[in-house]
C-alpha atoms as a PDB file:
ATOM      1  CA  UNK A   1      74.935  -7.044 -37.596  1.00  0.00           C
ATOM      2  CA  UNK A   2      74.863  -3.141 -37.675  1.00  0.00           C
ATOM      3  CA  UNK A   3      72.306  -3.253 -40.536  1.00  0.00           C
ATOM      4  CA  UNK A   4      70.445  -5.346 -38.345  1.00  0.00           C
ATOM      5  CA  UNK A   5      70.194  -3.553 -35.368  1.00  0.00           C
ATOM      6  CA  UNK A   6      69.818  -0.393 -37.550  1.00  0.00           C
ATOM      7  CA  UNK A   7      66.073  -2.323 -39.007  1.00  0.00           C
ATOM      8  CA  UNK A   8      65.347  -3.277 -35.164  1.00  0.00           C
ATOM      9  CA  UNK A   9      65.706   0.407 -34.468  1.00  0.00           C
ATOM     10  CA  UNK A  10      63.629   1.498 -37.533  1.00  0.00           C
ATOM     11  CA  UNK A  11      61.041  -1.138 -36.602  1.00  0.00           C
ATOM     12  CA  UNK A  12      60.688   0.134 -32.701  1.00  0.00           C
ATOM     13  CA  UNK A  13      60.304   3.785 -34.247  1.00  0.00           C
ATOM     14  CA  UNK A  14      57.576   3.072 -36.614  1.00  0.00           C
ATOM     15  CA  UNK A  15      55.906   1.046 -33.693  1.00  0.00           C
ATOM     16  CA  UNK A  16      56.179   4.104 -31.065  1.00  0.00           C
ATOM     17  CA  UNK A  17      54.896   6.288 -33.951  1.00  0.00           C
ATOM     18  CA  UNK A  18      51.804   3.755 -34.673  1.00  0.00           C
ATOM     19  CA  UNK A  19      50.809   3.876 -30.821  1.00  0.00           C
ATOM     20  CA  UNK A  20      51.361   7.482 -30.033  1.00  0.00           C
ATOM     21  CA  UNK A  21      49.005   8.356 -33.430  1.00  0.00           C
ATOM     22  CA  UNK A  22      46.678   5.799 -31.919  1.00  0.00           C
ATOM     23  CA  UNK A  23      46.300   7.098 -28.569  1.00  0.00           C
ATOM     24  CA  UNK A  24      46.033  10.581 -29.859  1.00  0.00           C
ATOM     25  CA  UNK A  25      43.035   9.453 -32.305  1.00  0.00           C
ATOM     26  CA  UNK A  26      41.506   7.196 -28.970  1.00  0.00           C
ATOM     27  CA  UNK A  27      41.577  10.408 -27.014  1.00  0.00           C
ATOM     28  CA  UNK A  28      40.194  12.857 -29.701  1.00  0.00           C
ATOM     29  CA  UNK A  29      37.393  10.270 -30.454  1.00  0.00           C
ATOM     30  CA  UNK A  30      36.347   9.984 -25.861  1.00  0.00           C
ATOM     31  CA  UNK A  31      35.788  13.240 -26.294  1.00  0.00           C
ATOM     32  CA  UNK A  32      33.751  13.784 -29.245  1.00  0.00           C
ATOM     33  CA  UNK A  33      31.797  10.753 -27.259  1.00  0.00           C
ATOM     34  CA  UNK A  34      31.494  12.787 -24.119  1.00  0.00           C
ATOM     35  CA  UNK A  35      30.366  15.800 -26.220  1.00  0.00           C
ATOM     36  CA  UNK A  36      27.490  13.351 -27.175  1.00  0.00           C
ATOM     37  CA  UNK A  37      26.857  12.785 -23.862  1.00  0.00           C
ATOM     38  CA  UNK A  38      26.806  15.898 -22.753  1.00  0.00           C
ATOM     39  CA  UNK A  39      24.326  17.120 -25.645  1.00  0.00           C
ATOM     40  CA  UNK A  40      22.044  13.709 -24.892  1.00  0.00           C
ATOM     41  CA  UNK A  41      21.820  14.783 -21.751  1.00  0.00           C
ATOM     42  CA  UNK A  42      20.480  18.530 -22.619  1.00  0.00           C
ATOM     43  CA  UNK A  43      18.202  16.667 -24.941  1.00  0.00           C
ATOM     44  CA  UNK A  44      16.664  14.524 -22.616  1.00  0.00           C
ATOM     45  CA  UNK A  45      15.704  18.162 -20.883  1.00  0.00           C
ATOM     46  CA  UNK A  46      13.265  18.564 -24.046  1.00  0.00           C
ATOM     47  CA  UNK A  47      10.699  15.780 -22.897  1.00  0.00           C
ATOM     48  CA  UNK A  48      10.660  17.005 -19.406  1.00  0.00           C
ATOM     49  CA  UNK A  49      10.126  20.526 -20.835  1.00  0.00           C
ATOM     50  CA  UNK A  50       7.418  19.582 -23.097  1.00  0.00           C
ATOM     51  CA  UNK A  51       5.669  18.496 -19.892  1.00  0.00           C
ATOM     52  CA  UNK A  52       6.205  21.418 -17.801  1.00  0.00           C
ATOM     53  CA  UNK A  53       4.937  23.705 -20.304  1.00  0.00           C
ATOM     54  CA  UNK A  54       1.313  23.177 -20.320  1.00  0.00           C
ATOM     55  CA  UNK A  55       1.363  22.788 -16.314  1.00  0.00           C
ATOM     56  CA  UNK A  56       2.990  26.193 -15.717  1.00  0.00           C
ATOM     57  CA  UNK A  57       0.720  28.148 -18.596  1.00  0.00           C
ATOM     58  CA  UNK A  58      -2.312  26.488 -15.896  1.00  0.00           C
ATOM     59  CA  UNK A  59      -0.849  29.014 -13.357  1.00  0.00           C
ATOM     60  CA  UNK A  60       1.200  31.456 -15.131  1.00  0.00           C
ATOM     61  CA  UNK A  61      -0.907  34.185 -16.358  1.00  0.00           C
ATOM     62  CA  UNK A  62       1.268  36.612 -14.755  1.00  0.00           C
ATOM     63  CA  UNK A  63       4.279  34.667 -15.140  1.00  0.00           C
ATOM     64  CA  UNK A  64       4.318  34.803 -18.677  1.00  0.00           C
ATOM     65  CA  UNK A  65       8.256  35.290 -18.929  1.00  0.00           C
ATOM     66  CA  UNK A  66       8.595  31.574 -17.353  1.00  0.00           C
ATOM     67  CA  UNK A  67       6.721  30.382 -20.381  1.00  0.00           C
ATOM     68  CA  UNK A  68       9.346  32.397 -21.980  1.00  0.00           C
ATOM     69  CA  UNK A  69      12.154  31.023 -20.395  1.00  0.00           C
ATOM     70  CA  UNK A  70      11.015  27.464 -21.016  1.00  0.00           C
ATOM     71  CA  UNK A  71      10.099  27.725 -25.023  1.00  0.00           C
ATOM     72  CA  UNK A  72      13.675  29.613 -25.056  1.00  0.00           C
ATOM     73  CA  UNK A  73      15.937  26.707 -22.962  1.00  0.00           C
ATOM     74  CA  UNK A  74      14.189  24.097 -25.712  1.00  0.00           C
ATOM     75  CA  UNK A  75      14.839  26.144 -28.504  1.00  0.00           C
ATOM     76  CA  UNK A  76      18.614  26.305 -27.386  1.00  0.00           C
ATOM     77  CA  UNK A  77      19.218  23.088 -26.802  1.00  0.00           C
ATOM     78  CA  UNK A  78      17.522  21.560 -29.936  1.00  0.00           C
ATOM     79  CA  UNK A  79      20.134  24.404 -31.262  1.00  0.00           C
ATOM     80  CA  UNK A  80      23.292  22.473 -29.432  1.00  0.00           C
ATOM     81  CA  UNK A  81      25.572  20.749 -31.540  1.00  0.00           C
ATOM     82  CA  UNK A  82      25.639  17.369 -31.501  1.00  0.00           C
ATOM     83  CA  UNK A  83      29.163  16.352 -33.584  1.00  0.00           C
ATOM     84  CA  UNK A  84      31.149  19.531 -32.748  1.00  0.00           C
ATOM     85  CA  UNK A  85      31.839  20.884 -28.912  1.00  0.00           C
ATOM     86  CA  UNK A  86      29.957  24.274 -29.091  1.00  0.00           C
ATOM     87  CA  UNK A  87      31.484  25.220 -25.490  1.00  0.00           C
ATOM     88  CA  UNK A  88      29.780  29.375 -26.146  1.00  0.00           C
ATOM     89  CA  UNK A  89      25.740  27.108 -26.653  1.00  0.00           C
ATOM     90  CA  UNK A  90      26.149  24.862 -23.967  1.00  0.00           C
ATOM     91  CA  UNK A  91      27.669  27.925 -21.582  1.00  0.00           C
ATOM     92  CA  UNK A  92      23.987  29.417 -23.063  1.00  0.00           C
ATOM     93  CA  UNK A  93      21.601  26.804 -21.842  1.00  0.00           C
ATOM     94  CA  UNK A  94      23.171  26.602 -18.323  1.00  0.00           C
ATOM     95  CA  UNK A  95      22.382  29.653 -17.727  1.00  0.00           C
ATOM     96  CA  UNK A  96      19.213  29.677 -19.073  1.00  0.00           C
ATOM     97  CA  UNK A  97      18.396  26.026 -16.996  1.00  0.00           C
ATOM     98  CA  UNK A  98      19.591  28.657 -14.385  1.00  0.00           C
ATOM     99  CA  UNK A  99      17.316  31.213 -14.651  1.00  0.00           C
ATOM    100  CA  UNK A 100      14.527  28.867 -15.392  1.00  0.00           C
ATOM    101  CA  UNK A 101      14.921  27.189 -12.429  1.00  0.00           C
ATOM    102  CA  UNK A 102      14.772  30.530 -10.488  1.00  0.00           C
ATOM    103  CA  UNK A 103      11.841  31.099 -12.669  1.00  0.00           C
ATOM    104  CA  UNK A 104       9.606  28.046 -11.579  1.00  0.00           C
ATOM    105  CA  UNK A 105      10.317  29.128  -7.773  1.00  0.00           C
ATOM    106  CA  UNK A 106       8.472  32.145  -8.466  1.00  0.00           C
ATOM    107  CA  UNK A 107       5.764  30.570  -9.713  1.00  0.00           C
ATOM    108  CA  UNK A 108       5.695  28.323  -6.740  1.00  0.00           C
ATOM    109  CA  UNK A 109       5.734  31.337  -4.349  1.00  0.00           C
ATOM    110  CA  UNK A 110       2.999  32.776  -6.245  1.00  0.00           C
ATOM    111  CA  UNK A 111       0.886  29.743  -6.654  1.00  0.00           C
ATOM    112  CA  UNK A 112       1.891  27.632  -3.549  1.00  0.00           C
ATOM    113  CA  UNK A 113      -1.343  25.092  -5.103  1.00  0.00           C
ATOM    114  CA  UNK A 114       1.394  24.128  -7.144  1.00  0.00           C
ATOM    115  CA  UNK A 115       3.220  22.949  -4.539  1.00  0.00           C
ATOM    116  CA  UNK A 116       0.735  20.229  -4.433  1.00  0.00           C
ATOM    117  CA  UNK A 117       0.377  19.053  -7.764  1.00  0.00           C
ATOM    118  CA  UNK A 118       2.316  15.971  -8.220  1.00  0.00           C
ATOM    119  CA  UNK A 119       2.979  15.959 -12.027  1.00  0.00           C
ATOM    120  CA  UNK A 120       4.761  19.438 -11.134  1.00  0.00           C
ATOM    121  CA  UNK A 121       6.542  17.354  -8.058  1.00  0.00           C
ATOM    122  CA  UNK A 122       7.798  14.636 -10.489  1.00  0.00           C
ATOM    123  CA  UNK A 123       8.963  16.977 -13.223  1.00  0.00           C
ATOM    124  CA  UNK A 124      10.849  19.084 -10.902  1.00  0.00           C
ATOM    125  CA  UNK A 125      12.566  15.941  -9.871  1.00  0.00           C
ATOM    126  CA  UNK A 126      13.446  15.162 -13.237  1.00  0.00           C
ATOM    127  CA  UNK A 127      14.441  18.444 -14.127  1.00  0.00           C
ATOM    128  CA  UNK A 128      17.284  18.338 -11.025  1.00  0.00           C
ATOM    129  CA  UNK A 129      17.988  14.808 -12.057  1.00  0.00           C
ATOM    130  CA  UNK A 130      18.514  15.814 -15.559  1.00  0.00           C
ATOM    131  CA  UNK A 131      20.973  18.883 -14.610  1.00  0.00           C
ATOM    132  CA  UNK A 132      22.756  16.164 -12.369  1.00  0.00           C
ATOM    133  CA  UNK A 133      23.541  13.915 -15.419  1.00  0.00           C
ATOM    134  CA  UNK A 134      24.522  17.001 -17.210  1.00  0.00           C
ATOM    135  CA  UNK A 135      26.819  18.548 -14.630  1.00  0.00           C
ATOM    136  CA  UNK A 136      28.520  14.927 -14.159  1.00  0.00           C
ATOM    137  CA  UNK A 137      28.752  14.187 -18.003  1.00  0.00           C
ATOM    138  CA  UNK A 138      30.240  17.759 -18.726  1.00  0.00           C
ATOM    139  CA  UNK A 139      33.048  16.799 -15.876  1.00  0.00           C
ATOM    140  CA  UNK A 140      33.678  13.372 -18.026  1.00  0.00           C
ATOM    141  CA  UNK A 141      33.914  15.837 -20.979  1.00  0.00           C
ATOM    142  CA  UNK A 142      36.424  17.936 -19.409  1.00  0.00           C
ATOM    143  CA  UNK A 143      38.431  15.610 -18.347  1.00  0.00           C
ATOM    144  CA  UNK A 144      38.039  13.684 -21.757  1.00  0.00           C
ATOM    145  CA  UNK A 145      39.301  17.349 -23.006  1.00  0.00           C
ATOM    146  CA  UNK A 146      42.299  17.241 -20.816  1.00  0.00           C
ATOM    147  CA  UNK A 147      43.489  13.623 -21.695  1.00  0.00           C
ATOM    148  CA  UNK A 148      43.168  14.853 -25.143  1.00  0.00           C
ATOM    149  CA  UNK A 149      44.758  17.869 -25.085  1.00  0.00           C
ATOM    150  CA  UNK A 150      48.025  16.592 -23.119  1.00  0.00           C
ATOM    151  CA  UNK A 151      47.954  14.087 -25.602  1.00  0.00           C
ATOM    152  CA  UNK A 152      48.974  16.558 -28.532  1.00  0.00           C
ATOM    153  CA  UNK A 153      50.878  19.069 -26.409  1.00  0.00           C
ATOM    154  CA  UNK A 154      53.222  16.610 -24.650  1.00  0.00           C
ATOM    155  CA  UNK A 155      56.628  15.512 -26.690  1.00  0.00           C
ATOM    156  CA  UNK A 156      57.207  13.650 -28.619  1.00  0.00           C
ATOM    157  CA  UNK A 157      53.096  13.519 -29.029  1.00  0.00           C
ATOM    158  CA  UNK A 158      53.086  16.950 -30.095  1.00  0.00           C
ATOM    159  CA  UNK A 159      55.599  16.390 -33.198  1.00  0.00           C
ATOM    160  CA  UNK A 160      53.313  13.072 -34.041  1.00  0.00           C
ATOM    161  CA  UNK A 161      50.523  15.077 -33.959  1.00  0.00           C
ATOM    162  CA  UNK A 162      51.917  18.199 -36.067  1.00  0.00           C
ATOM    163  CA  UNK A 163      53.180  15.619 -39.017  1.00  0.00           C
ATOM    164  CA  UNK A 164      50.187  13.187 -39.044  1.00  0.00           C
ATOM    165  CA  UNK A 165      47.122  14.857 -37.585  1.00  0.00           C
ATOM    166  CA  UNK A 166      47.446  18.088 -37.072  1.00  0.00           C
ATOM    167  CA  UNK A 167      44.324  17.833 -34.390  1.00  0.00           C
ATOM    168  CA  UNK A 168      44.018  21.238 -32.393  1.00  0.00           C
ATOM    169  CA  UNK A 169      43.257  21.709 -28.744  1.00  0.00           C
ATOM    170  CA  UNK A 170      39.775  21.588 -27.463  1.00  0.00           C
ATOM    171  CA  UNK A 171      38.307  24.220 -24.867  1.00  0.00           C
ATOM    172  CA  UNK A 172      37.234  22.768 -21.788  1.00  0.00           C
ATOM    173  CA  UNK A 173      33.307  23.610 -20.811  1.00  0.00           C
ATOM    174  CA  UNK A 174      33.380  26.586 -17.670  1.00  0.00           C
ATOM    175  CA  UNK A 175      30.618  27.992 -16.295  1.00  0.00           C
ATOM    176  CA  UNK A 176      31.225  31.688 -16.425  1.00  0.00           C
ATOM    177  CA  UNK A 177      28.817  32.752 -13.851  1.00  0.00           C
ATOM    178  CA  UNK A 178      30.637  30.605 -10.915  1.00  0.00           C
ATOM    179  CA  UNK A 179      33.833  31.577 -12.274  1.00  0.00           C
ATOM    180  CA  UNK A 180      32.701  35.483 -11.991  1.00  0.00           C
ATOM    181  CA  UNK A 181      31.601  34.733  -8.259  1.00  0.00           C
ATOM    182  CA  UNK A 182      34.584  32.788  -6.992  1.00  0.00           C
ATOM    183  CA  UNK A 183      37.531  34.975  -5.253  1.00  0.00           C
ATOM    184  CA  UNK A 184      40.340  32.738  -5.701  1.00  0.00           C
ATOM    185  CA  UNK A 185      42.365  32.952  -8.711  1.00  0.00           C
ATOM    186  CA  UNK A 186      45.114  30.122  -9.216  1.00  0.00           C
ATOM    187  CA  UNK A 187      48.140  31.351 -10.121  1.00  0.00           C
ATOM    188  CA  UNK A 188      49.079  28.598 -13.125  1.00  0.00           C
ATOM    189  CA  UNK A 189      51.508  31.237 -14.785  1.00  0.00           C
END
């Protein structure tokens, strides 16, 4: 009787250990999925950008550093990592999207004709609705990032982790600049 409750015991422990290793590797692999989203979504910026290029060179013979700005926020993204969460890039080419943006106003004050033009219209449009998709997949990353990490840093996760895995934490995306301008501070310590 001991010997079998001993194998019952043995059996239930191996089980626990199966699932926890499971649900680590589930949560690991949602967020190397919402990385992909979030980096499909940046891509998708390139077509819209490829669009907006030739428009704004019509106007922009004084605005050169728009055309700049533009070539630059492609070449970063093409740059972005696709398999591995490259938190410093993507931080990079939200702040360039940023200064783009303020960019292409300028050349709307100076060329209020632009205004007008419809193409410009529509890719504007899909330039917000493209930072929209990226804003909302980078919160699915983060919190992806979050399930994950309490995953291995919770016990007895954490020991299943250390002797089978050994996966290490992954940063969460934060946008600097917002960070910088925002007066309260949390106290988590």
């Amino acid at each position: 009787m001991g010997f079998l409750i001993f194998c019952l015991i043995m059996v239930a422990a191996i089980v626990a250990i199966i699932r926890i290793r499971n649900n680590i590797v589930r949560h690991h692999n949602s967020t190397i999925r919402a990385w992909a989203d979030v980096a499909s979504y940046e891509r998708q910026k390139i077509k819209i950008l490829d669009g907006l290029y030739p428009l704004v060179e019509q106007y922009s013979s004084f605005e050169k550093g728009t055309l700049e700005k533009v070539t630059e926020l492609r070449q970063n993204i093409m740059n972005l990592n696709m398999k591995d969460a490259d938190i410093a890039q993507l931080q990079r080419i939200e702040s360039l999207n940023k200064e783009l943006m303020r960019s292409l106003n300028v050349v709307i004050e100076n060329y209020p004709e632009l205004k007008a033009n419809e193409i410009y219209l529509k890719m504007m449009n899909e330039i917000e609705e493209q930072n929209e998709n990226v804003g909302a997949a980078i919160t699915i990353y983060n919190r992806n990032v979050e399930l994950f990490n309490n995953q291995i840093q919770i016990f007895p996760h954490n020991m299943i982790n250390d002797m089978l895995l050994r996966k290490k934490a992954v940063r969460p995306f934060r946008d600097q600049n917002v960070s910088q301008n925002f007066d309260y501070r949390p106290n988590f310590h």
